[in-house]
C-alpha atoms as a PDB file:
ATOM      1  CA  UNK A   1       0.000   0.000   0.000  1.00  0.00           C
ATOM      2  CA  UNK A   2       1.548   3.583  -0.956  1.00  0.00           C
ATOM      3  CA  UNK A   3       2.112   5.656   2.025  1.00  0.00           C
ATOM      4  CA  UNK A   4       1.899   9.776   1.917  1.00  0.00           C
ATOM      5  CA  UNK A   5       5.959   9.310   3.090  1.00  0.00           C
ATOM      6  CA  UNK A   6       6.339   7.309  -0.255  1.00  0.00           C
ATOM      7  CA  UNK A   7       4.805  10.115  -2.578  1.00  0.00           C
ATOM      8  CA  UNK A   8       6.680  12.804  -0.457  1.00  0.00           C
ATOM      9  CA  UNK A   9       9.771  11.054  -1.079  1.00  0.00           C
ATOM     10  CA  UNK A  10       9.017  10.433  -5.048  1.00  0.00           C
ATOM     11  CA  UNK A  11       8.080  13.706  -5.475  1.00  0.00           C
ATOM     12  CA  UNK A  12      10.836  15.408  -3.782  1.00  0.00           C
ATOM     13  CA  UNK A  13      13.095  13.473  -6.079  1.00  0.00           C
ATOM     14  CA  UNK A  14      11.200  14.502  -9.210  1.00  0.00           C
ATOM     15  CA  UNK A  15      10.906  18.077  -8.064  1.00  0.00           C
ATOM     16  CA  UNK A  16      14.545  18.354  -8.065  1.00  0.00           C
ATOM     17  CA  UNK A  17      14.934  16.648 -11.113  1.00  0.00           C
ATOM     18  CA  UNK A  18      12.326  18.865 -12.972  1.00  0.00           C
ATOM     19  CA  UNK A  19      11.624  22.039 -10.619  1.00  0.00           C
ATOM     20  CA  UNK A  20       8.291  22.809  -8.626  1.00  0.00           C
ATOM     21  CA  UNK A  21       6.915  24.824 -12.381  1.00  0.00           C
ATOM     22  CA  UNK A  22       7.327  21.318 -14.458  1.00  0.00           C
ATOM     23  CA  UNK A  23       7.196  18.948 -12.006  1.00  0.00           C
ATOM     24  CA  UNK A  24       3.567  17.095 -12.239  1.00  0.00           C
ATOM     25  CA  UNK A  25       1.407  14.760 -10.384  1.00  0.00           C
ATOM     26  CA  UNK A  26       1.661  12.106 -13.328  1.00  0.00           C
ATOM     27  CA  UNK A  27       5.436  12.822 -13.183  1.00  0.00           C
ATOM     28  CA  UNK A  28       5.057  12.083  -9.379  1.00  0.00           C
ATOM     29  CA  UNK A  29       2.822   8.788  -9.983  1.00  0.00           C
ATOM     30  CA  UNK A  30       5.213   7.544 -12.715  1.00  0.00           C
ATOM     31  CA  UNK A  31       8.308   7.645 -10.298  1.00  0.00           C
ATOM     32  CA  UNK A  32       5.962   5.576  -8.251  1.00  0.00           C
ATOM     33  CA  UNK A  33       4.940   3.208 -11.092  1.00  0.00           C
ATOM     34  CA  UNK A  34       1.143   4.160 -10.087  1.00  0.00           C
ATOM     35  CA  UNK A  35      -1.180   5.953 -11.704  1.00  0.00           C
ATOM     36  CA  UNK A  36      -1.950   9.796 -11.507  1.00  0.00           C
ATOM     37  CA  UNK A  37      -5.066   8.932  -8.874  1.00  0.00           C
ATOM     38  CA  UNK A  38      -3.484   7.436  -6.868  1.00  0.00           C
ATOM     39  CA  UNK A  39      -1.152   9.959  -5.675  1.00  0.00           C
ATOM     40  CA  UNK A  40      -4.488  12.085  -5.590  1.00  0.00           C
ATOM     41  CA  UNK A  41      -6.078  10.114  -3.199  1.00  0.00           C
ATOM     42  CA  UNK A  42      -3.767  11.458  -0.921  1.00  0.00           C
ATOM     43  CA  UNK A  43      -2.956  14.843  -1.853  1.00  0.00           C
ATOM     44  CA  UNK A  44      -6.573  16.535  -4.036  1.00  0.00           C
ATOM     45  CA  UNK A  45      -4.261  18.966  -5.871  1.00  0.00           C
ATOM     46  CA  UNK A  46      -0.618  19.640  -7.213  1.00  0.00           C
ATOM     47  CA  UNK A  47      -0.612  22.582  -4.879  1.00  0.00           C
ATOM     48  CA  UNK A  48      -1.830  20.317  -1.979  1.00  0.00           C
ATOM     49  CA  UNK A  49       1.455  18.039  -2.744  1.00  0.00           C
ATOM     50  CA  UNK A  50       3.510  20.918  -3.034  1.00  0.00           C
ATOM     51  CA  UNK A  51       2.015  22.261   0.621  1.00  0.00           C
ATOM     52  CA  UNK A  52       3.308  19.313   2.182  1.00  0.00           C
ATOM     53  CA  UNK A  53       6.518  18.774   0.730  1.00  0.00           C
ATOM     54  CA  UNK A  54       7.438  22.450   1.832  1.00  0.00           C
ATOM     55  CA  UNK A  55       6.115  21.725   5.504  1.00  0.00           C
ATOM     56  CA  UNK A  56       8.008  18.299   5.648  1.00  0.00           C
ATOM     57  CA  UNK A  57      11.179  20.519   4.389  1.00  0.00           C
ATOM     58  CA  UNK A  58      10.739  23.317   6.903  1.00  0.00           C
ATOM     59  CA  UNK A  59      10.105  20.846   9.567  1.00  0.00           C
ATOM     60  CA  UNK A  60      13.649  19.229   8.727  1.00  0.00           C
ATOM     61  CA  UNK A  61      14.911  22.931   8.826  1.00  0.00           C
ATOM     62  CA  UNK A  62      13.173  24.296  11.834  1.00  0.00           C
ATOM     63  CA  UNK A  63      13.740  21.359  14.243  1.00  0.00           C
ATOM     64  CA  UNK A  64      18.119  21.453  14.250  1.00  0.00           C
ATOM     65  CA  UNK A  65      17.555  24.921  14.682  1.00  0.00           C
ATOM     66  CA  UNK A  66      14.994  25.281  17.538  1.00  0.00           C
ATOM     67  CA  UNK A  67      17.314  22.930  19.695  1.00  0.00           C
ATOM     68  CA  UNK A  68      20.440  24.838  18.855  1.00  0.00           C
ATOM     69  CA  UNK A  69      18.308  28.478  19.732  1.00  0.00           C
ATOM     70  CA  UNK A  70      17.204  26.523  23.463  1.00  0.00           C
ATOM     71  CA  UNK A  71      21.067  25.658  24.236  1.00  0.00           C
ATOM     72  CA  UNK A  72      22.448  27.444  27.232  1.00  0.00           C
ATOM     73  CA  UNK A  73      25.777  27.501  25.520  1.00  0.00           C
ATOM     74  CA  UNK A  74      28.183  30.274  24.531  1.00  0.00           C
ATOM     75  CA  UNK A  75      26.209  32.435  22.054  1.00  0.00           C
ATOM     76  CA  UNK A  76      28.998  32.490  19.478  1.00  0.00           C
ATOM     77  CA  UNK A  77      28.976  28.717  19.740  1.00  0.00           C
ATOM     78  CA  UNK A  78      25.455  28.446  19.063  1.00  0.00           C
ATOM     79  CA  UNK A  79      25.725  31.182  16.282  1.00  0.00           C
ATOM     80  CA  UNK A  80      28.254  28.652  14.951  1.00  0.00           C
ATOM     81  CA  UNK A  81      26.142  25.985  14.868  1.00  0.00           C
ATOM     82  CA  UNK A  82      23.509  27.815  13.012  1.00  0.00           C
END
């Protein structure tokens, strides 16, 4: 059974294959080896798809950063970590 992770992943990979303007679902659903309705039974729209990839990156983004901002170290240590 295709999991939302699984199209995430596949689309991700197309998207930086083809860029967010020419990437497509069917583009999606053929890295998948599914078909187009598929992939939108999970995400309605292209724009839906391309809503979640850009929260799953910004959660990957956000989350090193949050824990280096809530360190009590040295400031210019943190600042390097950043």
């Amino acid at each position: 059974m295709l999991t939302t992770k699984q199209i995430l992943d596949a689309a991700e990979k197309v998207l930086r294959k083809f860029g967010p303007r020419k990437t497509t679902v069917v583009d999606v659903a053929r890295e998948l080896s599914v078909s187009h309705g598929t992939v939108y039974r999970h995400f309605k729209a292209k724009a839906d798809l391309h809503e979640a990839i850009t929260k799953r990156w910004l959660e990957r983004v956000t989350a090193p950063l949050a824990a280096i901002a809530t360190e009590q170290s040295d400031p210019k240590v943190r600042l390097r970590q950043w």
